[in-house]
N, C-alpha and C. Protein backbone atom coordinates (compact mmCIF):
# COMPACT_ATOMS: atom_id res chain seq x y z
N UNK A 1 5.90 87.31 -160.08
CA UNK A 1 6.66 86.78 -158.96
C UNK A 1 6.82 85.28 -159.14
N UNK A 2 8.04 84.51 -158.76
CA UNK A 2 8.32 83.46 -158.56
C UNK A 2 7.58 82.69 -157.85
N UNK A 3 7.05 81.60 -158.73
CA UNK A 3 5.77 80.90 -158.21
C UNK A 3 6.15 79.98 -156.64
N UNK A 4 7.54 79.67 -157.14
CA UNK A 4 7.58 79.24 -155.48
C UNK A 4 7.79 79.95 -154.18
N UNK A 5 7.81 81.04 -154.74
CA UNK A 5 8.16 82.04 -153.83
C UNK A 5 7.16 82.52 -153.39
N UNK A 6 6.09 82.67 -153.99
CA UNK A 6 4.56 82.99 -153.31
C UNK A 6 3.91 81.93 -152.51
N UNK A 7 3.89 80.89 -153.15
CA UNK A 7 3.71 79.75 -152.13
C UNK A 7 4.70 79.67 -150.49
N UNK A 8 5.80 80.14 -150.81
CA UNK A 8 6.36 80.05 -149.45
C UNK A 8 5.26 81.50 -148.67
N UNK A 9 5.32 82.40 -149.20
CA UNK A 9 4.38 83.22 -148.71
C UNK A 9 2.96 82.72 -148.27
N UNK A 10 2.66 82.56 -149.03
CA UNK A 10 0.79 81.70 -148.71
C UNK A 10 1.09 81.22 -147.71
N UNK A 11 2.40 80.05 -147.61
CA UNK A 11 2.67 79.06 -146.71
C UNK A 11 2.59 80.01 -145.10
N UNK A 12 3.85 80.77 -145.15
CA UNK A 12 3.65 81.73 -143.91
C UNK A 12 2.98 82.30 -143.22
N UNK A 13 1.68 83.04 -144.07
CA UNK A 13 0.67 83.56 -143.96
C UNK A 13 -0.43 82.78 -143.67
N UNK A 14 -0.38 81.68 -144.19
CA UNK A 14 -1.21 80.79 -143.42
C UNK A 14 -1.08 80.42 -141.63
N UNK A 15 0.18 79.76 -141.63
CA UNK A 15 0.30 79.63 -140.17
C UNK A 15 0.63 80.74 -139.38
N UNK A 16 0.67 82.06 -139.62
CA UNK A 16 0.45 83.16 -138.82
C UNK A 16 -1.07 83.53 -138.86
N UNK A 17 -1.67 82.88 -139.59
CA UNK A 17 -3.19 82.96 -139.37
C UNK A 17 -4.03 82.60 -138.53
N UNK A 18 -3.18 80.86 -138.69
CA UNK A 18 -3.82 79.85 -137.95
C UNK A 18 -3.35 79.98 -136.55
N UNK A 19 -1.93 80.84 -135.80
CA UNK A 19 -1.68 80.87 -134.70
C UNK A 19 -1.98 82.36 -134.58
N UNK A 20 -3.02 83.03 -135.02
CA UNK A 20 -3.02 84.17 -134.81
C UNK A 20 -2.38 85.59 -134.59
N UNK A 21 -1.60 85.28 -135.65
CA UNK A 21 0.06 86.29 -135.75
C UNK A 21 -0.40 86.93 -136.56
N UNK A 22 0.38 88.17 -136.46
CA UNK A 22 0.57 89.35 -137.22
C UNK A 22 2.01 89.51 -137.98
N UNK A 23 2.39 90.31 -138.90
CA UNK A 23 3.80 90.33 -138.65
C UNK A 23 4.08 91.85 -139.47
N UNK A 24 5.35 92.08 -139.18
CA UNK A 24 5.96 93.41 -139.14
C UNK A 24 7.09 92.94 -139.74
N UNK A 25 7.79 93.53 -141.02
CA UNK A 25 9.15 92.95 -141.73
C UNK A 25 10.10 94.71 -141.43
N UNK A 26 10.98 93.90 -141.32
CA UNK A 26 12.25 94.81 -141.13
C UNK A 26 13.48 94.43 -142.38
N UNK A 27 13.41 95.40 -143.38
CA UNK A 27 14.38 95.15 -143.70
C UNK A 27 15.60 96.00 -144.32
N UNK A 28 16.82 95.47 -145.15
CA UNK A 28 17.76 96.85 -145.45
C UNK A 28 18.26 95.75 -146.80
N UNK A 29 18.70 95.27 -146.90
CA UNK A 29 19.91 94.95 -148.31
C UNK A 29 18.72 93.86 -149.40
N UNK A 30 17.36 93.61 -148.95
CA UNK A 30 16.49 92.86 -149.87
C UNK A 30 15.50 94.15 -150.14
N UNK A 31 15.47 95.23 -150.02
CA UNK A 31 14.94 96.19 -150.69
C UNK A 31 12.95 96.32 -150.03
N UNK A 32 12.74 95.53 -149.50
CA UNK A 32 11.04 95.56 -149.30
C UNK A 32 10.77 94.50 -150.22
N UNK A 33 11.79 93.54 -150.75
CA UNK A 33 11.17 91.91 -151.81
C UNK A 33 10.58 91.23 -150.66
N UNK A 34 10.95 90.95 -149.27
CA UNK A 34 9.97 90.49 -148.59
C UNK A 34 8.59 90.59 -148.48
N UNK A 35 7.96 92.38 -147.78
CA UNK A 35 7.00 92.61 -147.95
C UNK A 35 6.14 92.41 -149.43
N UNK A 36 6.85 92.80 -150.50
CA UNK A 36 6.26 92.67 -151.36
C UNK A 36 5.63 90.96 -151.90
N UNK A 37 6.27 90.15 -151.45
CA UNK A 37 6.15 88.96 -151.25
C UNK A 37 4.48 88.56 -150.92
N UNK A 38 4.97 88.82 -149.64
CA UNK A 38 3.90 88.90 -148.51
C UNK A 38 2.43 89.37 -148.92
N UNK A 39 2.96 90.61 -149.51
CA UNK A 39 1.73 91.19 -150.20
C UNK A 39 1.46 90.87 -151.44
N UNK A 40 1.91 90.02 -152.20
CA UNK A 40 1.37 90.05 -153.46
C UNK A 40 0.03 88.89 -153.60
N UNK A 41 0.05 88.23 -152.07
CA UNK A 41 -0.90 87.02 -151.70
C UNK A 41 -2.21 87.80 -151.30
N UNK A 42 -3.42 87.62 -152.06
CA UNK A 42 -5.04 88.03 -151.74
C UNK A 42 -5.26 87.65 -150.32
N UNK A 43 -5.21 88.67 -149.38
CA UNK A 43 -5.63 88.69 -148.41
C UNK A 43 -4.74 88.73 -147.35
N UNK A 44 -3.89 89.11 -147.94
CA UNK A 44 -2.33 89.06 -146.74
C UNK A 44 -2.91 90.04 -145.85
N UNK A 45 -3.65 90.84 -145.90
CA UNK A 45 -3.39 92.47 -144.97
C UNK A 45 -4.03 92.03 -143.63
N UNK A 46 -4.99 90.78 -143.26
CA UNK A 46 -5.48 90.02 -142.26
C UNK A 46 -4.15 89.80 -141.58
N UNK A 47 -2.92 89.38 -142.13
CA UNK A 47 -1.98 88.98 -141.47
C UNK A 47 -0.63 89.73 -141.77
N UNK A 48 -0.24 90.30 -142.27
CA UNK A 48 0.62 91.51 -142.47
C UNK A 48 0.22 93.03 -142.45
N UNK A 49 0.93 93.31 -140.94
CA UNK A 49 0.84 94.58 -140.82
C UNK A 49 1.63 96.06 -141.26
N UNK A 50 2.70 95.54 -141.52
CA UNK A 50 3.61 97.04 -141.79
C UNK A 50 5.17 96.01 -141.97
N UNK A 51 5.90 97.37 -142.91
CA UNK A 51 6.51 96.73 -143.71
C UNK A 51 7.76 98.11 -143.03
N UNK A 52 9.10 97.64 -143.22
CA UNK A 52 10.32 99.16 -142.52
C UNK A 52 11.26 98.44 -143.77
N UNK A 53 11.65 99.38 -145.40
CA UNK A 53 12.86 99.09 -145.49
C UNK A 53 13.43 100.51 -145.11
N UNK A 54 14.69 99.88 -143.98
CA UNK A 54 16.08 100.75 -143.77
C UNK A 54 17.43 100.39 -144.46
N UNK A 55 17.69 100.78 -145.69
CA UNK A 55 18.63 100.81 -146.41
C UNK A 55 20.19 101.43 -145.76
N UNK A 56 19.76 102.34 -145.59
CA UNK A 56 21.06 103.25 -144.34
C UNK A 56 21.25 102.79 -142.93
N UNK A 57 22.59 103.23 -143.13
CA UNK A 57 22.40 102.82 -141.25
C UNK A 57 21.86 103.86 -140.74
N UNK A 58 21.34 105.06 -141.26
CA UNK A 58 20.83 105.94 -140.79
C UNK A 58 19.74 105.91 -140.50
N UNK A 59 19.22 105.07 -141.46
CA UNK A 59 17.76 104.66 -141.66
C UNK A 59 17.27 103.65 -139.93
N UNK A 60 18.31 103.05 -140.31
CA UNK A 60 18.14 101.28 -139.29
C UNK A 60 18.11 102.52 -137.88
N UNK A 61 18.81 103.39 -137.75
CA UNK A 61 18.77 104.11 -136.23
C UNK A 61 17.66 104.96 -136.08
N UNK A 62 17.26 105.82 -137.06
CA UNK A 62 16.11 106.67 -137.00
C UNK A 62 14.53 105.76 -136.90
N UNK A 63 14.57 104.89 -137.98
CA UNK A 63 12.87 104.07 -138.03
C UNK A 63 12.59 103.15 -137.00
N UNK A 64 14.00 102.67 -136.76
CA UNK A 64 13.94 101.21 -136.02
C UNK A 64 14.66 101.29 -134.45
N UNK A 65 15.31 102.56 -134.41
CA UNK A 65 16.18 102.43 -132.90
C UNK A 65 17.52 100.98 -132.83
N UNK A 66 17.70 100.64 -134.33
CA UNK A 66 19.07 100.12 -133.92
C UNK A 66 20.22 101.23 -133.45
N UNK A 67 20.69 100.53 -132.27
CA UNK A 67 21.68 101.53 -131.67
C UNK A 67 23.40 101.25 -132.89
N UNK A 68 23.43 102.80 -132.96
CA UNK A 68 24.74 103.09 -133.66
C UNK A 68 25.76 102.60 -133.31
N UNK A 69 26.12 102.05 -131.53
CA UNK A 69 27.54 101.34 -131.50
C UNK A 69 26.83 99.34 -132.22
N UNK A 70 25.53 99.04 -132.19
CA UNK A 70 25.76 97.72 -133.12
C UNK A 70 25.90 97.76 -134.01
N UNK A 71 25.48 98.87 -134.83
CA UNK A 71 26.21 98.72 -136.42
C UNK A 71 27.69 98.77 -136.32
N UNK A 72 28.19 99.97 -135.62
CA UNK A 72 29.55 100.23 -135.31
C UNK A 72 30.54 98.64 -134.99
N UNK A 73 30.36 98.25 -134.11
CA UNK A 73 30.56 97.12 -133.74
C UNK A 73 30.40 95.89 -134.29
N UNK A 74 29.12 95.23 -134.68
CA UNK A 74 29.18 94.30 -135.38
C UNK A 74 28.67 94.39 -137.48
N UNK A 75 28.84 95.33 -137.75
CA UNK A 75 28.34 96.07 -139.23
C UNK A 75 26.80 95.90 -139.16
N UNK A 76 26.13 96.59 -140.38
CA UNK A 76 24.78 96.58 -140.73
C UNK A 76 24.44 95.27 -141.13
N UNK A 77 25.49 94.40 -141.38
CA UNK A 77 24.82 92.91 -142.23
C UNK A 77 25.22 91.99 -141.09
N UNK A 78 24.63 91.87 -139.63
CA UNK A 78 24.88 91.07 -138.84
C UNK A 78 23.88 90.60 -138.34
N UNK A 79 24.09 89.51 -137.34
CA UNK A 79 23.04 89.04 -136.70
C UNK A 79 22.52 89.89 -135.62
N UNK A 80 23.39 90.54 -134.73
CA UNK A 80 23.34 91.74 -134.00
C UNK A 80 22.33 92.91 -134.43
N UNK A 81 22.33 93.31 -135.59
CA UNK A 81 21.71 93.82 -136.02
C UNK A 81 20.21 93.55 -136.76
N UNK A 82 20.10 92.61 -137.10
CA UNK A 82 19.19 91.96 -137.52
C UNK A 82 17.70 91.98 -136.80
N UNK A 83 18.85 91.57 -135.20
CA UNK A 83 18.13 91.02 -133.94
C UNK A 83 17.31 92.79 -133.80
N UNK A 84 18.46 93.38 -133.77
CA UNK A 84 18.00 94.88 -133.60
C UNK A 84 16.71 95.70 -134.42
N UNK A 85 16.64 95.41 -135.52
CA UNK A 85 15.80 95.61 -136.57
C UNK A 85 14.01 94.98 -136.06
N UNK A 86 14.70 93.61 -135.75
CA UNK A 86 13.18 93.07 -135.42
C UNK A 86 13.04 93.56 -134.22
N UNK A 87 13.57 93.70 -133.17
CA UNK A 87 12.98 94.57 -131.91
C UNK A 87 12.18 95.90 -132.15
N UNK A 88 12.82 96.43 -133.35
CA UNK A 88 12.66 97.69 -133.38
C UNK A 88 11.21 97.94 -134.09
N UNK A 89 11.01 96.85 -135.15
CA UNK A 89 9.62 96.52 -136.13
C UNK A 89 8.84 96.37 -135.25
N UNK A 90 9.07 95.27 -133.86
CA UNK A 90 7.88 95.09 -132.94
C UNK A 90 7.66 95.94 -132.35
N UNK A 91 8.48 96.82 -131.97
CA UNK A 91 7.77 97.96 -131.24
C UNK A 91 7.21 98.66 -131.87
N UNK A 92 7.41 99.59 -133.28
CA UNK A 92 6.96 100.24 -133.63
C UNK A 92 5.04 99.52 -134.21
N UNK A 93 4.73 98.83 -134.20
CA UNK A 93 4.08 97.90 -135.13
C UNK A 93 3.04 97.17 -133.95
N UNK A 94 1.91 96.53 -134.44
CA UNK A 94 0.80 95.84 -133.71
C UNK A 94 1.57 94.46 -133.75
N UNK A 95 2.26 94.11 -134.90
CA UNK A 95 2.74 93.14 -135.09
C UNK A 95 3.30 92.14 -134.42
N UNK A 96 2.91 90.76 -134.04
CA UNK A 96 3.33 90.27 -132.77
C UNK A 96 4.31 89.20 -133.64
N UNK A 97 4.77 88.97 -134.45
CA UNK A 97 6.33 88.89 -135.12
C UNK A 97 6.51 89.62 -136.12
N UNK A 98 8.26 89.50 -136.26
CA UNK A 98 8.90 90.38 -136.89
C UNK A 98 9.94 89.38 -137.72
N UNK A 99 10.32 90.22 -139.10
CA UNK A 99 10.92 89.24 -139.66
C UNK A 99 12.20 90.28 -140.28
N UNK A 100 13.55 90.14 -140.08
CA UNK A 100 14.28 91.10 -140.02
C UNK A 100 14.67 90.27 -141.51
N UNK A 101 15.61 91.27 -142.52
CA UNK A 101 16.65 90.68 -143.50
C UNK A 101 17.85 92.00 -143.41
N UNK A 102 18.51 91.28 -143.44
CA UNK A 102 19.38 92.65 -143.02
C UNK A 102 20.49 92.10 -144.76
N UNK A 103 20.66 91.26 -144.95
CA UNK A 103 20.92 90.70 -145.87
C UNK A 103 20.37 89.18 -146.89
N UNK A 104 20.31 89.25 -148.03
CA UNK A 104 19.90 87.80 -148.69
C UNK A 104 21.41 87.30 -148.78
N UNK A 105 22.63 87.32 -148.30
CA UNK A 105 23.61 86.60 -148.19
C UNK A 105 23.79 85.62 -146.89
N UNK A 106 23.21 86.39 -146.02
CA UNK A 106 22.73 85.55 -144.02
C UNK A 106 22.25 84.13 -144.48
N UNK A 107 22.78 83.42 -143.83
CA UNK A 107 22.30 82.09 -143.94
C UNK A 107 21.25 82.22 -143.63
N UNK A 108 20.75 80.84 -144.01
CA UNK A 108 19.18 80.73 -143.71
C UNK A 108 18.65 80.91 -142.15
N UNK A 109 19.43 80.40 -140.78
CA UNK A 109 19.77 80.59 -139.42
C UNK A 109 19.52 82.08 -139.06
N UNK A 110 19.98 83.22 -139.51
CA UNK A 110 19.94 84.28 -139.68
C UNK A 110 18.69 84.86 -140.08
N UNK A 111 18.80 84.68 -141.26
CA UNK A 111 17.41 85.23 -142.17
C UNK A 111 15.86 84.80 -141.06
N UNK A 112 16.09 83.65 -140.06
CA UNK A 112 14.86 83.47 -139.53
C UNK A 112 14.98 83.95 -138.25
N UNK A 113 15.73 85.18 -137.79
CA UNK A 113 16.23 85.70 -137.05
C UNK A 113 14.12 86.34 -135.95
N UNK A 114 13.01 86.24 -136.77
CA UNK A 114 12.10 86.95 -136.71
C UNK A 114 11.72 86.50 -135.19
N UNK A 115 11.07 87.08 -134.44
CA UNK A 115 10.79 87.21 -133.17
C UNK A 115 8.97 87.34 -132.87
N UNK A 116 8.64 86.72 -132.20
CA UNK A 116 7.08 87.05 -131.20
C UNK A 116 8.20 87.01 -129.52
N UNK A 117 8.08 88.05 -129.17
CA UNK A 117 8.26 88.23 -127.90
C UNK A 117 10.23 87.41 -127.62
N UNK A 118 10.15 86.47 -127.57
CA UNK A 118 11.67 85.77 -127.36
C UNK A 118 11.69 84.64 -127.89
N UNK A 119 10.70 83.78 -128.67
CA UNK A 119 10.74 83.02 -129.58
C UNK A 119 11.10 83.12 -130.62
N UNK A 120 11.65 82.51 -131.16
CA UNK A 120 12.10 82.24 -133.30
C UNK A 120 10.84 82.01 -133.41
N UNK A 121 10.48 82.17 -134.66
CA UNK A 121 9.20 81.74 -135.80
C UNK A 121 10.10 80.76 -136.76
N UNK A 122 9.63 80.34 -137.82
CA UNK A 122 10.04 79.57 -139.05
C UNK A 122 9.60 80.61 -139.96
N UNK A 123 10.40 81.34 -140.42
CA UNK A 123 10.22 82.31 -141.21
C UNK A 123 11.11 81.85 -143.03
């Protein structure tokens, strides 16, 4: 793995440590490279709980309860959806944030779409 790319991990995992977070990843068009991320750091499992890739929109409605008119409506690679994904990770999950990718094309604004309750994180 890309050495800076684990460090952004460490980095994350640290301050969900230090504020006592959990987190739950939701994702569809980055394949589970997040989680795997996440996890490739010794000792992540203290702070990463569960991992959803939904590749399908079939997927995103069955695992996660994104509703079929937001894909319909705004496509699978939206913010709409995104938002939907991480609702859907927190519920299913202990996880008190969620970190959706619905795409690695989403700006960075997007991509930190992740949620504790109605707050953004810095994801």
């Amino acid at each position: 793995m890309d050495a800076e790319l684990l460090g952004q991990a460490r980095l994350l995992l640290d301050l969900c440590r230090a504020r006592r977070l959990t987190i739950a990843t939701a994702e569809s068009c980055t394949g589970g490279a997040v989680a795997a991320a996440l996890t490739d750091v010794a000792g992540s499992s203290d702070v990463f709980e569960r991992g959803f890739v939904t590749y399908s929109n079939e997927a995103k409605e069955a695992m996660l309860d994104v509703p079929a008119s937001t894909i319909g409506s705004y496509g699978a690679v939206s913010r709409e959806t995104a938002e939907a994904m991480a609702r859907g990770a927190l519920a299913r999950a202990r996880g008190s944030s969620s970190m959706p990718s619905a795409s690695s094309a989403m700006s960075d604004e997007r991509k930190s779409a992740g949620r504790r309750s109605s707050r953004r994180l810095p994801c």
